[in-house]
PDB file of N, CA and C in Angstrom:
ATOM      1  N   UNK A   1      12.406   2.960  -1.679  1.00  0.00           N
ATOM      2  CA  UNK A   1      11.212   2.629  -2.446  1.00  0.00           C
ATOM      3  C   UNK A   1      10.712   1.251  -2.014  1.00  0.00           C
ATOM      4  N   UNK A   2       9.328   1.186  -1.681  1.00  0.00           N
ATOM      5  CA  UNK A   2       8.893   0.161  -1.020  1.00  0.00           C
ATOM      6  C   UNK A   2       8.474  -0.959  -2.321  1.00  0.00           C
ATOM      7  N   UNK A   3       9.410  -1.785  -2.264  1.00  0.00           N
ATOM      8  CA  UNK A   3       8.686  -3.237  -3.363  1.00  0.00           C
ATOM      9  C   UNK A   3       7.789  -4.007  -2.458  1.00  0.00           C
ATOM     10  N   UNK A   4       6.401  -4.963  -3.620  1.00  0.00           N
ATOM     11  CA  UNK A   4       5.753  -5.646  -3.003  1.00  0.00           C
ATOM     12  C   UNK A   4       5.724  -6.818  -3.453  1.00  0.00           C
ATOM     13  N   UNK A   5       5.968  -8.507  -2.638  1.00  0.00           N
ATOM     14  CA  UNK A   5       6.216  -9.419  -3.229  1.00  0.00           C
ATOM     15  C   UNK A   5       5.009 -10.863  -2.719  1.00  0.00           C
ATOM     16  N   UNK A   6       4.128 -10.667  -4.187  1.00  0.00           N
ATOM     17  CA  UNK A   6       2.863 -11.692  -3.996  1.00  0.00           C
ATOM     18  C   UNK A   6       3.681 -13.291  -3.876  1.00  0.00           C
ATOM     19  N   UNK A   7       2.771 -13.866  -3.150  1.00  0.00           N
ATOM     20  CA  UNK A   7       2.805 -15.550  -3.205  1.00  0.00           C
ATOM     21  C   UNK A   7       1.418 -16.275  -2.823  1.00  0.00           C
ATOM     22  N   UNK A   8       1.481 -17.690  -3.688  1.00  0.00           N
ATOM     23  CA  UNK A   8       0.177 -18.226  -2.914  1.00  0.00           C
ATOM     24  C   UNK A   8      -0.489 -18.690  -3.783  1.00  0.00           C
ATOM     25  N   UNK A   9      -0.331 -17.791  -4.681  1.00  0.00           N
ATOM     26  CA  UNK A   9      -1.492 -18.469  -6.194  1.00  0.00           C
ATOM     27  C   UNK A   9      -1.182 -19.765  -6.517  1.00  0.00           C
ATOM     28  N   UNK A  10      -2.408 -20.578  -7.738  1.00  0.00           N
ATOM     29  CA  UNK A  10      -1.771 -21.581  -8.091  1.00  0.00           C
ATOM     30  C   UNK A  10      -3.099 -22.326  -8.614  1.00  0.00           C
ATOM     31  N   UNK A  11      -2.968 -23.382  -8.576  1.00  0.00           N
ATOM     32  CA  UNK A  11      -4.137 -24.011  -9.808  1.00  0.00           C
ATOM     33  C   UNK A  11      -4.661 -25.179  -8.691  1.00  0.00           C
ATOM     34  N   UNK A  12      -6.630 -24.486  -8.377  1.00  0.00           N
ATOM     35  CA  UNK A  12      -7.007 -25.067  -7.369  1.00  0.00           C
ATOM     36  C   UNK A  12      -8.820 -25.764  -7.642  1.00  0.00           C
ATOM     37  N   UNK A  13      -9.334 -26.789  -7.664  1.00  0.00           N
ATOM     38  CA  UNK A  13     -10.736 -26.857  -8.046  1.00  0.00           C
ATOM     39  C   UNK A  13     -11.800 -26.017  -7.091  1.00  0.00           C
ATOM     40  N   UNK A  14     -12.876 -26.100  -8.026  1.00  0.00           N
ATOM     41  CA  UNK A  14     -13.966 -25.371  -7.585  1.00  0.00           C
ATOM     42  C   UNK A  14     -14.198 -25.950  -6.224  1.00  0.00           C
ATOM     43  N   UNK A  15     -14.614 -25.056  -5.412  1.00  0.00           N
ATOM     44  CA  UNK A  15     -15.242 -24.994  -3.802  1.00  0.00           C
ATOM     45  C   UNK A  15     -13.473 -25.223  -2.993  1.00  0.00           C
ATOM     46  N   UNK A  16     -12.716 -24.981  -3.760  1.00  0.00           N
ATOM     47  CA  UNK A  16     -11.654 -25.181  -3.203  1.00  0.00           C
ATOM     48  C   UNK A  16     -11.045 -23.607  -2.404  1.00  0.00           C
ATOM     49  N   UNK A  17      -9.971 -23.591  -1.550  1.00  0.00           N
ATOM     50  CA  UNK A  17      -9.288 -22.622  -0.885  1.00  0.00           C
ATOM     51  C   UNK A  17      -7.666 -22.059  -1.813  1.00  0.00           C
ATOM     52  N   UNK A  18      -7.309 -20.970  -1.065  1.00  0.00           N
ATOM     53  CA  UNK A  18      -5.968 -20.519  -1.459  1.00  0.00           C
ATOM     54  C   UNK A  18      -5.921 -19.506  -0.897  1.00  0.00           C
ATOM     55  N   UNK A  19      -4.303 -18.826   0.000  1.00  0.00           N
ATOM     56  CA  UNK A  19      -4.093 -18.279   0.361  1.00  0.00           C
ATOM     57  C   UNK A  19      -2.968 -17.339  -0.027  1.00  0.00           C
ATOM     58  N   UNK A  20      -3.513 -15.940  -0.528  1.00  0.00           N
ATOM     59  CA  UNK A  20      -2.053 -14.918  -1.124  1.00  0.00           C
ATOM     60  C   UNK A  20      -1.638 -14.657  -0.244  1.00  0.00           C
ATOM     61  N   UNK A  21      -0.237 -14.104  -0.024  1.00  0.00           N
ATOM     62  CA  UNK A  21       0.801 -13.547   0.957  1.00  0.00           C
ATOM     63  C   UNK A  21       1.443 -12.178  -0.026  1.00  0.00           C
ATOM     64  N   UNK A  22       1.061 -11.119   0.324  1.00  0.00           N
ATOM     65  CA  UNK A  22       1.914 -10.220  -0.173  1.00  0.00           C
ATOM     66  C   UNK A  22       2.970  -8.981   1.019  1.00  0.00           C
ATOM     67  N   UNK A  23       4.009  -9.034   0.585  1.00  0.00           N
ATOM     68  CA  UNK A  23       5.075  -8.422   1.741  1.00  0.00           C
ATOM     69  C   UNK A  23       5.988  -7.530   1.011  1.00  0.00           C
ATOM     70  N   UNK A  24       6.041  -6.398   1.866  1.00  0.00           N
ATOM     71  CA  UNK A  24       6.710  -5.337   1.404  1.00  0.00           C
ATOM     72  C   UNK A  24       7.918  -5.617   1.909  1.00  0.00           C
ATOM     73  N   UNK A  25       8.604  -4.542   0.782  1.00  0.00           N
ATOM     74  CA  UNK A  25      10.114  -4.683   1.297  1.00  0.00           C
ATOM     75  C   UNK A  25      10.590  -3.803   2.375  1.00  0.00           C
ATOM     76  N   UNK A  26       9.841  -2.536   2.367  1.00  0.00           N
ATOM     77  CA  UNK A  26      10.219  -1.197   3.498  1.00  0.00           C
ATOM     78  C   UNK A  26       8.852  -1.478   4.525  1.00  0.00           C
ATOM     79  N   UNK A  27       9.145  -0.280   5.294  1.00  0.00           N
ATOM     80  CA  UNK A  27       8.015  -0.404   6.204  1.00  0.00           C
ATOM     81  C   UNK A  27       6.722   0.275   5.220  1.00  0.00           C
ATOM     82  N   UNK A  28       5.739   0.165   5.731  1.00  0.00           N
ATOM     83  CA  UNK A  28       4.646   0.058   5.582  1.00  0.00           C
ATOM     84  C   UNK A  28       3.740   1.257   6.612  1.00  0.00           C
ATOM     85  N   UNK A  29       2.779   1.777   6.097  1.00  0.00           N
ATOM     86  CA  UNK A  29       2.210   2.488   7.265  1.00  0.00           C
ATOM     87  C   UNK A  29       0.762   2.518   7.334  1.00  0.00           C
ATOM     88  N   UNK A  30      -0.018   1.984   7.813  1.00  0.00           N
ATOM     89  CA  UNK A  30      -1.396   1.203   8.301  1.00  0.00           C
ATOM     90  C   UNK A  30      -2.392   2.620   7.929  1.00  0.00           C
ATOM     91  N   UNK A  31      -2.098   3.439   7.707  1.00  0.00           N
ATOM     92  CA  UNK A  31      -3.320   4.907   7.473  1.00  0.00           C
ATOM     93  C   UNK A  31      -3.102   4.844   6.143  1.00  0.00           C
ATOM     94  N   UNK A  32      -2.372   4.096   5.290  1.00  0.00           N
ATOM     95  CA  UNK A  32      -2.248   3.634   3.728  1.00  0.00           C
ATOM     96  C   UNK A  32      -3.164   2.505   3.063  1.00  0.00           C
ATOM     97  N   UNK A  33      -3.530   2.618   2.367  1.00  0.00           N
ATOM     98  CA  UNK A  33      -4.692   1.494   2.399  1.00  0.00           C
ATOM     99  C   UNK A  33      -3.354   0.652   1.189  1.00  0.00           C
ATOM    100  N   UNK A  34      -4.038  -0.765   1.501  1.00  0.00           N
ATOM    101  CA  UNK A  34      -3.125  -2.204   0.880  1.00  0.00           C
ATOM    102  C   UNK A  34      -4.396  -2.868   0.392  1.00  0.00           C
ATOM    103  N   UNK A  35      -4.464  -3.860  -0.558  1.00  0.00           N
ATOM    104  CA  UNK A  35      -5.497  -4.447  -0.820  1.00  0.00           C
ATOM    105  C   UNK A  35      -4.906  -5.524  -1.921  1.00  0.00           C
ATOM    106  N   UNK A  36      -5.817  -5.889  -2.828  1.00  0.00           N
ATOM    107  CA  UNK A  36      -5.842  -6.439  -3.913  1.00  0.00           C
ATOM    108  C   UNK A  36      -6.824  -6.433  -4.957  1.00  0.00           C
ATOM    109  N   UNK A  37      -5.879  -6.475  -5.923  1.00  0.00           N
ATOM    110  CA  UNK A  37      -6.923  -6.307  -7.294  1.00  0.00           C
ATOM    111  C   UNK A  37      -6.583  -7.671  -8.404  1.00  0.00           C
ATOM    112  N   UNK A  38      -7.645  -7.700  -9.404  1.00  0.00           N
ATOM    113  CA  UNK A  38      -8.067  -8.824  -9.957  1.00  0.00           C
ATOM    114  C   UNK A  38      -7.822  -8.389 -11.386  1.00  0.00           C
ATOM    115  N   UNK A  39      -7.250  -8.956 -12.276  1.00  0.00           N
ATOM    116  CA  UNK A  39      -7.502  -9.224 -13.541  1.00  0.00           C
ATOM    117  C   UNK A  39      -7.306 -10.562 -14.503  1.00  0.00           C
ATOM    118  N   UNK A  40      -8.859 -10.481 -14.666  1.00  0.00           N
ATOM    119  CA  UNK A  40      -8.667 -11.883 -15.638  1.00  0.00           C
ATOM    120  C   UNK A  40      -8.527 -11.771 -17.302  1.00  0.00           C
ATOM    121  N   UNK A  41      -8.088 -12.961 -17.562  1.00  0.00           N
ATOM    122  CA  UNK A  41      -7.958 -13.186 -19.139  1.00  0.00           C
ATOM    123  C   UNK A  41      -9.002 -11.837 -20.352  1.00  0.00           C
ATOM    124  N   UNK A  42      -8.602 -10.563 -20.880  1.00  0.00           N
ATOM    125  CA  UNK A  42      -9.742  -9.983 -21.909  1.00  0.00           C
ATOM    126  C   UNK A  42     -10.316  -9.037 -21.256  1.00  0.00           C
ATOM    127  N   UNK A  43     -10.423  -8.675 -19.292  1.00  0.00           N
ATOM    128  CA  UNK A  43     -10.988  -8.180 -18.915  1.00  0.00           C
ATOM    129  C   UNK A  43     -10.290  -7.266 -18.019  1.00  0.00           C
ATOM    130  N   UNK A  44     -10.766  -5.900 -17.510  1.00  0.00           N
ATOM    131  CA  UNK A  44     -10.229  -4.830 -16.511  1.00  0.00           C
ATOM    132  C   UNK A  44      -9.853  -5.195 -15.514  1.00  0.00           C
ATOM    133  N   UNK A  45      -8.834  -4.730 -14.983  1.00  0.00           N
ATOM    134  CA  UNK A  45      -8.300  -5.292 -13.686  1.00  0.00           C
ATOM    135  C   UNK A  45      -9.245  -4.474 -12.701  1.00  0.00           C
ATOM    136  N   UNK A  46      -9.726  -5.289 -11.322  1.00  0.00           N
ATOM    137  CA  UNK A  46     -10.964  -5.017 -10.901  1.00  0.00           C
ATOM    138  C   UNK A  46     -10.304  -5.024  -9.251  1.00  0.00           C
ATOM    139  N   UNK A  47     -11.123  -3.869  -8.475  1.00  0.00           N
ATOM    140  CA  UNK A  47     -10.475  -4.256  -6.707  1.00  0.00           C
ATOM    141  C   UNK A  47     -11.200  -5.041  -6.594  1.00  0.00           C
ATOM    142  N   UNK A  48     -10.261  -5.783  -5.512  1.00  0.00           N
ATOM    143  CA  UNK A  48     -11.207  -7.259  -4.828  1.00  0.00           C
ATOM    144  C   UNK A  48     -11.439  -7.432  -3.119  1.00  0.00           C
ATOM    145  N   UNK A  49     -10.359  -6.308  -2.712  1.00  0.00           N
ATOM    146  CA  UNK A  49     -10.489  -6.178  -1.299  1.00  0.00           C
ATOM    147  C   UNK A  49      -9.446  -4.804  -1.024  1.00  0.00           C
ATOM    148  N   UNK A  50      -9.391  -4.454  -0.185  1.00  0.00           N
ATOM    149  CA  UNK A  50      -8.602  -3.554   0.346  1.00  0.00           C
ATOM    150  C   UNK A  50      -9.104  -3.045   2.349  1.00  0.00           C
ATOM    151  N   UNK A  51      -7.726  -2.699   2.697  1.00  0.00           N
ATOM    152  CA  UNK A  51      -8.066  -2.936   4.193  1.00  0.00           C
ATOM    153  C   UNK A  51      -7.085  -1.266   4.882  1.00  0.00           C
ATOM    154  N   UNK A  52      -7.597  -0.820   5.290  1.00  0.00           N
ATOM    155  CA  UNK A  52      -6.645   0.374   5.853  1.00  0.00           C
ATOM    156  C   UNK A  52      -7.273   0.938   7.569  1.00  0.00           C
ATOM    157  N   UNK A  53      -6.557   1.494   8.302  1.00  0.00           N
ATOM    158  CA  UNK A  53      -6.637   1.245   9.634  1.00  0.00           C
ATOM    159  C   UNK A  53      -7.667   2.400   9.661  1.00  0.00           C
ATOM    160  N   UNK A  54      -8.193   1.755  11.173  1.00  0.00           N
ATOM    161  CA  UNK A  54      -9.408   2.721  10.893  1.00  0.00           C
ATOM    162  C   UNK A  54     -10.898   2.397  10.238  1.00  0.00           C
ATOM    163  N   UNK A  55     -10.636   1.793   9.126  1.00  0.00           N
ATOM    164  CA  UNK A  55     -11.863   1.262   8.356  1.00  0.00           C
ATOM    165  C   UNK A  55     -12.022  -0.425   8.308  1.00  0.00           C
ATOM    166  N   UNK A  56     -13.195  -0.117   8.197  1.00  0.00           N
ATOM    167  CA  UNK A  56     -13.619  -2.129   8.043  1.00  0.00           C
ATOM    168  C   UNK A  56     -13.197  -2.487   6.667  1.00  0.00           C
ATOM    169  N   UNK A  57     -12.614  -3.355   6.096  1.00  0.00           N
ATOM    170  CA  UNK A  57     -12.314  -3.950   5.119  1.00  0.00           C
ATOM    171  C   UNK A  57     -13.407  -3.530   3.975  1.00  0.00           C
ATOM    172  N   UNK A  58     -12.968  -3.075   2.635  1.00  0.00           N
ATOM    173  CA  UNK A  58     -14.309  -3.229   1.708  1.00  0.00           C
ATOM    174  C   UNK A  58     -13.709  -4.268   0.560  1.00  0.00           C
ATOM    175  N   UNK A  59     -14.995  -4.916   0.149  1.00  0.00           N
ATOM    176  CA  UNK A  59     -14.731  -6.048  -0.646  1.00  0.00           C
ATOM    177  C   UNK A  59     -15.937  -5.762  -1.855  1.00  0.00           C
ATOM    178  N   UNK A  60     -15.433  -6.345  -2.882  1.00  0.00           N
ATOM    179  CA  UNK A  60     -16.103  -6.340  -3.911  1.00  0.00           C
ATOM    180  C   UNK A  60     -17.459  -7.692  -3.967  1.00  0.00           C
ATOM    181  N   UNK A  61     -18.133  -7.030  -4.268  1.00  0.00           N
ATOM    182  CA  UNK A  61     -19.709  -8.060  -4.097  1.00  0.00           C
ATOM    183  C   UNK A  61     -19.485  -8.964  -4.416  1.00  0.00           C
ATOM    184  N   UNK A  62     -19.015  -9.554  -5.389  1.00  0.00           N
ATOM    185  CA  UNK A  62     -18.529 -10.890  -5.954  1.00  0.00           C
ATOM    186  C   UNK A  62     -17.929 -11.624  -5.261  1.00  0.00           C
ATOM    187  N   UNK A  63     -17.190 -11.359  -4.114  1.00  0.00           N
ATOM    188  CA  UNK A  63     -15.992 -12.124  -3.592  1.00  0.00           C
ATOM    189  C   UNK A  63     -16.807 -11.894  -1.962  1.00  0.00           C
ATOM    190  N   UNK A  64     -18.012 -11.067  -1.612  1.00  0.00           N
ATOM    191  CA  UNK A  64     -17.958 -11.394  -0.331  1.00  0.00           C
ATOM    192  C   UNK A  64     -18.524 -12.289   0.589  1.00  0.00           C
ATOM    193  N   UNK A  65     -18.013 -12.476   1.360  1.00  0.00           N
ATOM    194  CA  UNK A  65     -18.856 -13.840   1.785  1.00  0.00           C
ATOM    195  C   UNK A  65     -17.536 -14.782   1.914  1.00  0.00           C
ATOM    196  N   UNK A  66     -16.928 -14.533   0.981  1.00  0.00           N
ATOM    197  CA  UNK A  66     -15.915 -15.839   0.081  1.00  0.00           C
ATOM    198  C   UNK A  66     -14.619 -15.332   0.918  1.00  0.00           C
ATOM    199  N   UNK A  67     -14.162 -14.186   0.687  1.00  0.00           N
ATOM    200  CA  UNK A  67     -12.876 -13.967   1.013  1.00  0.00           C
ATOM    201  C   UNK A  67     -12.762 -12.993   1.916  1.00  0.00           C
ATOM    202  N   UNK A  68     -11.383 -13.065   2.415  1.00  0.00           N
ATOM    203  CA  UNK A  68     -11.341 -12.188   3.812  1.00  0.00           C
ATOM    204  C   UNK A  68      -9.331 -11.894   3.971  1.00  0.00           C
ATOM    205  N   UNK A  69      -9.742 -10.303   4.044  1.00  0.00           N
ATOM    206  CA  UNK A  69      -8.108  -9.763   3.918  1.00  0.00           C
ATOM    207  C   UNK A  69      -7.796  -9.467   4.976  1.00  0.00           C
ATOM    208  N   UNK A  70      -6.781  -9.393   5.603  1.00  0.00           N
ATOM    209  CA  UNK A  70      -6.086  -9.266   6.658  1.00  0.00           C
ATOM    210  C   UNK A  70      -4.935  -8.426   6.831  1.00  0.00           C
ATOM    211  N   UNK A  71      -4.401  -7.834   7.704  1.00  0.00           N
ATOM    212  CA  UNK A  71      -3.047  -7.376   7.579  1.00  0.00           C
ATOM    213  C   UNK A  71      -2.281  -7.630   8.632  1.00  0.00           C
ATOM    214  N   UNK A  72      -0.952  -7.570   8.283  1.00  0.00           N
ATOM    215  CA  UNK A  72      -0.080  -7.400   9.888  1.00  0.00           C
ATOM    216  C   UNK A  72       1.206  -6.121   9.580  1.00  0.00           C
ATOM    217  N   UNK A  73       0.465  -5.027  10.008  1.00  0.00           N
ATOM    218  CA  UNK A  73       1.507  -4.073  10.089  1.00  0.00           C
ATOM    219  C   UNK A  73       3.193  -4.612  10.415  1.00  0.00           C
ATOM    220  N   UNK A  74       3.342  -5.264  11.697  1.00  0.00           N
ATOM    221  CA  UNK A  74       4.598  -5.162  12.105  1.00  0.00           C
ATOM    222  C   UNK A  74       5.508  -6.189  11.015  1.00  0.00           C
ATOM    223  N   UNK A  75       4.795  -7.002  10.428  1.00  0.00           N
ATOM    224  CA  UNK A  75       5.494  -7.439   9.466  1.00  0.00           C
ATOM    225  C   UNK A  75       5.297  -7.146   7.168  1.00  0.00           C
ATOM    226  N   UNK A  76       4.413  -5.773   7.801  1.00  0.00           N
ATOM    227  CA  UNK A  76       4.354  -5.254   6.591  1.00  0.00           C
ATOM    228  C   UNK A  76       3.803  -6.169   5.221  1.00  0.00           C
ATOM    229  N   UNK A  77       2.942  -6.963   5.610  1.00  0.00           N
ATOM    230  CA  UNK A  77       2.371  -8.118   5.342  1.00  0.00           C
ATOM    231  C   UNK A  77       0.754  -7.903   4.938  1.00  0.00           C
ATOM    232  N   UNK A  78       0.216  -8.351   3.790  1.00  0.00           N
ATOM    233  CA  UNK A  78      -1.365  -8.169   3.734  1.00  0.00           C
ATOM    234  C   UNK A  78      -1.345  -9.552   3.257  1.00  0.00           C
ATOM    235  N   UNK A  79      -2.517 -10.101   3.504  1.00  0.00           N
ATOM    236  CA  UNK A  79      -2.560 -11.747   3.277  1.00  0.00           C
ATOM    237  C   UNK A  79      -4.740 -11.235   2.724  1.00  0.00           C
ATOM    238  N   UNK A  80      -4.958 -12.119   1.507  1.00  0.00           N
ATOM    239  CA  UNK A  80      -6.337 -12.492   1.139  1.00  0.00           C
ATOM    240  C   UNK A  80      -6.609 -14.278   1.452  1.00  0.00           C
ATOM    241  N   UNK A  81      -7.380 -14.697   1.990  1.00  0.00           N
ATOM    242  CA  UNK A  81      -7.761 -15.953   2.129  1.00  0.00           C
ATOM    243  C   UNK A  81      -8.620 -16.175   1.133  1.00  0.00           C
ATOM    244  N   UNK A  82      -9.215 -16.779   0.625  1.00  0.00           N
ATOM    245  CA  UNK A  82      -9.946 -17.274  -0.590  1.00  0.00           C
ATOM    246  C   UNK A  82     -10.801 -18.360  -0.507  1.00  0.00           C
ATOM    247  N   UNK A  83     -11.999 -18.156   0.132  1.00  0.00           N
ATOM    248  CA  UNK A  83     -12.263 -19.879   0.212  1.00  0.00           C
ATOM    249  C   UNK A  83     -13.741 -19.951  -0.807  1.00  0.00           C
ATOM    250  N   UNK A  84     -14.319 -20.829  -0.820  1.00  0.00           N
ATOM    251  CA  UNK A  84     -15.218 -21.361  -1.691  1.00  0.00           C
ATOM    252  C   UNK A  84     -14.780 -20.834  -3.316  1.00  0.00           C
ATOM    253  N   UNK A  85     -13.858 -21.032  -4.071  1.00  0.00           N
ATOM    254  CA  UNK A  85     -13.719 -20.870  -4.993  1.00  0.00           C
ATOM    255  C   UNK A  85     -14.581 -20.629  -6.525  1.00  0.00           C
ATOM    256  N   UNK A  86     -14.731 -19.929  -7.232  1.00  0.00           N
ATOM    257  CA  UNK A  86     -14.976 -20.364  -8.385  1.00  0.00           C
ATOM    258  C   UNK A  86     -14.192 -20.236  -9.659  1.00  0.00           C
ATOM    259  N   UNK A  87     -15.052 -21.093 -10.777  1.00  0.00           N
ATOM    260  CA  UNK A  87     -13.687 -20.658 -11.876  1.00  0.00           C
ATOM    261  C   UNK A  87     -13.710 -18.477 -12.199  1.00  0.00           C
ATOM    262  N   UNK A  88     -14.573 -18.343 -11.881  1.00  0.00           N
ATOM    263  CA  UNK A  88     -14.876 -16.858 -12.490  1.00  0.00           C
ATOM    264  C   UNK A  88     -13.959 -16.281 -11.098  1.00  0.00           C
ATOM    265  N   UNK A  89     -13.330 -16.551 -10.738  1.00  0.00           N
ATOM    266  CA  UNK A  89     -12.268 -16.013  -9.572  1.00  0.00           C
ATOM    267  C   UNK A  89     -11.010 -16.212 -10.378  1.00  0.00           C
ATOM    268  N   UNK A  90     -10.816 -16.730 -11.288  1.00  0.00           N
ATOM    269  CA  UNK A  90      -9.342 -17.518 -12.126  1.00  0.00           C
ATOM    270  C   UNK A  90      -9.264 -15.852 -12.519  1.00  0.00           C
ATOM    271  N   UNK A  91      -7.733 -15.332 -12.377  1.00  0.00           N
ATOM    272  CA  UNK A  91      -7.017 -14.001 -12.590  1.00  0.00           C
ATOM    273  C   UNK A  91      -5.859 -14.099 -12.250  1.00  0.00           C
ATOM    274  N   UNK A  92      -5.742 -12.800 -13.134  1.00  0.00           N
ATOM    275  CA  UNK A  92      -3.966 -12.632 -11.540  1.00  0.00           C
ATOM    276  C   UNK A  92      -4.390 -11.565 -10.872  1.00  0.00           C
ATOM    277  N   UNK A  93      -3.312 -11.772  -9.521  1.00  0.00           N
ATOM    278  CA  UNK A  93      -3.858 -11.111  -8.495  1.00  0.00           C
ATOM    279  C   UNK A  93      -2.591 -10.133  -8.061  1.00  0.00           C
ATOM    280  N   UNK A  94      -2.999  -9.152  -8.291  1.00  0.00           N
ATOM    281  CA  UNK A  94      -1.802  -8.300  -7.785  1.00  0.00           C
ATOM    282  C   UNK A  94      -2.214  -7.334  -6.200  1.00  0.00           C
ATOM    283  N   UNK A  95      -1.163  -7.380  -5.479  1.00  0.00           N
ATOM    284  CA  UNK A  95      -1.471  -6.889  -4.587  1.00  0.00           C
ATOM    285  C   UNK A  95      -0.576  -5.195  -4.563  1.00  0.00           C
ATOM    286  N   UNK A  96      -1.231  -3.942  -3.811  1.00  0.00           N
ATOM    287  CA  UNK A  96      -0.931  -3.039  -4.179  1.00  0.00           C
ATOM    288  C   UNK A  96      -0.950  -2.280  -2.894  1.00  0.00           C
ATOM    289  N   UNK A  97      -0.158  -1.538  -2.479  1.00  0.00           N
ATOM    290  CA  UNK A  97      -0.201  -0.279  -1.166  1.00  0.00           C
ATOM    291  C   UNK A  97       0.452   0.991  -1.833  1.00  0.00           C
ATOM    292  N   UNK A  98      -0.731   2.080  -1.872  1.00  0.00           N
ATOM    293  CA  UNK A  98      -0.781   3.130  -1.922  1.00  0.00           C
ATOM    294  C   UNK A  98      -0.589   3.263  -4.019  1.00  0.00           C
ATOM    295  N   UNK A  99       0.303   4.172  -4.268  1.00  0.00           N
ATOM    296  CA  UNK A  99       0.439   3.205  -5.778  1.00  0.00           C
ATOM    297  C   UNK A  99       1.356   2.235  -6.299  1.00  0.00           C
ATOM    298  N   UNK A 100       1.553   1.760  -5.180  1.00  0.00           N
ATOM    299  CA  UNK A 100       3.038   0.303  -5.411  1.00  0.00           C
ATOM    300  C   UNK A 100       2.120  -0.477  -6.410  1.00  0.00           C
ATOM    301  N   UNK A 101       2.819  -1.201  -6.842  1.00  0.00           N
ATOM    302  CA  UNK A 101       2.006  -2.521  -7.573  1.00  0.00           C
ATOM    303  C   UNK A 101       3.281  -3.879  -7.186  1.00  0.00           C
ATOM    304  N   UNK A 102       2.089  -4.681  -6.868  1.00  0.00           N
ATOM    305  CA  UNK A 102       3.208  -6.391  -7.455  1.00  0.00           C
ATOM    306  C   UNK A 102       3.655  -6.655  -8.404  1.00  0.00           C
ATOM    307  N   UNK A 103       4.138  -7.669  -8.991  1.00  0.00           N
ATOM    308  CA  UNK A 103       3.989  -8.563 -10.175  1.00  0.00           C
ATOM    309  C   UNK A 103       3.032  -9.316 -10.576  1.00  0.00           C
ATOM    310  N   UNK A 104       2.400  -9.713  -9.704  1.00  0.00           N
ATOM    311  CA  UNK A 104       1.159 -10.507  -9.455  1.00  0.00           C
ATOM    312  C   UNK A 104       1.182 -11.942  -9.614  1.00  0.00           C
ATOM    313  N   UNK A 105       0.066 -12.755  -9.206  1.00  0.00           N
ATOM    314  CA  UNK A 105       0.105 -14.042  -9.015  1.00  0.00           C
ATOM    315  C   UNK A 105      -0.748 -14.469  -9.428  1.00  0.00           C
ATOM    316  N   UNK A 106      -0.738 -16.037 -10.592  1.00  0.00           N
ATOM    317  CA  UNK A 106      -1.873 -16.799 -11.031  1.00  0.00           C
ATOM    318  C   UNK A 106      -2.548 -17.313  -9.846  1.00  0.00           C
ATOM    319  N   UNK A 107      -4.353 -17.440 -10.282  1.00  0.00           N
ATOM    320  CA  UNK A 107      -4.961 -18.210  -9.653  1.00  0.00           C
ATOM    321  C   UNK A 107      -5.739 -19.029 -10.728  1.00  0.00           C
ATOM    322  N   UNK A 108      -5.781 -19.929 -10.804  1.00  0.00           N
ATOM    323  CA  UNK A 108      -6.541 -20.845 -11.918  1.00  0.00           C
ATOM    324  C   UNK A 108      -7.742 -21.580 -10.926  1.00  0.00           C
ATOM    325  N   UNK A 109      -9.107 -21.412 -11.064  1.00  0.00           N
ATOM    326  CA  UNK A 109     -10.126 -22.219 -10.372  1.00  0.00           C
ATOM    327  C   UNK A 109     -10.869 -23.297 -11.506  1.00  0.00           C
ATOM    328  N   UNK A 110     -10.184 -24.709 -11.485  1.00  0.00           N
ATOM    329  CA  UNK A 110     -11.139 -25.525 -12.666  1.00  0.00           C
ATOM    330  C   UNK A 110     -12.126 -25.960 -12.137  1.00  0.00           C
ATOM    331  N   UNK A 111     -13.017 -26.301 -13.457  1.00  0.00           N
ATOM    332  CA  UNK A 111     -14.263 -26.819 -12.882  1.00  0.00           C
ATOM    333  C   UNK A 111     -14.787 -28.021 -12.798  1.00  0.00           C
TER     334      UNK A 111
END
């Protein structure tokens, strides 16, 4: 059973950067889509990116422009970069392949 283990979050100001790292424990297989999803404080947990081989990355309108997901198969690895921050980005971020889930990771954006 493949576990997935987020890192990266953390408490960053507005126009600021941050970078998640999420890594599986088994292999991984690239025709699986991996991504990440968002939930903040009261509200639905929301996709924010997701990346699977074959297809161009899709990102949620809110975040594009801003952020950019990546993967590395051979190390079973999906990474989100995060840059121009806002506070309405503050969630946790769980990262997910196929129906795995993380634990997920704070991001706090003050203003």
């Amino acid at each position: 059973q493949v576990q997935l283990v987020e890192s990266g979050g953390g408490l960053v100001q507005t126009g600021g950067s941050l970078r998640l790292t999420c890594t599986a424990s088994g292999r991984t297989f690239s025709f699986i889509p991996m991504g990440w999803y968002r939930q903040a404080l009261g509200k639905q947990r929301e996709s924010v990116a997701t990346v699977v081989s074959g297809s161009n990355p899709n990102y949620a309108d809110s975040v594009k422009g801003r952020f950019t997901i990546s993967r590395d198969n051979a190390k079973n690895t999906v990474y989100l970069q995060m840059n121009s921050l806002k506070p309405e980005d503050t969630a946790v971020y769980y990262c997910y392949y196929s129906d795995i889930w993380g634990q997920g990771t704070q991001v706090t954006v003050s203003s």
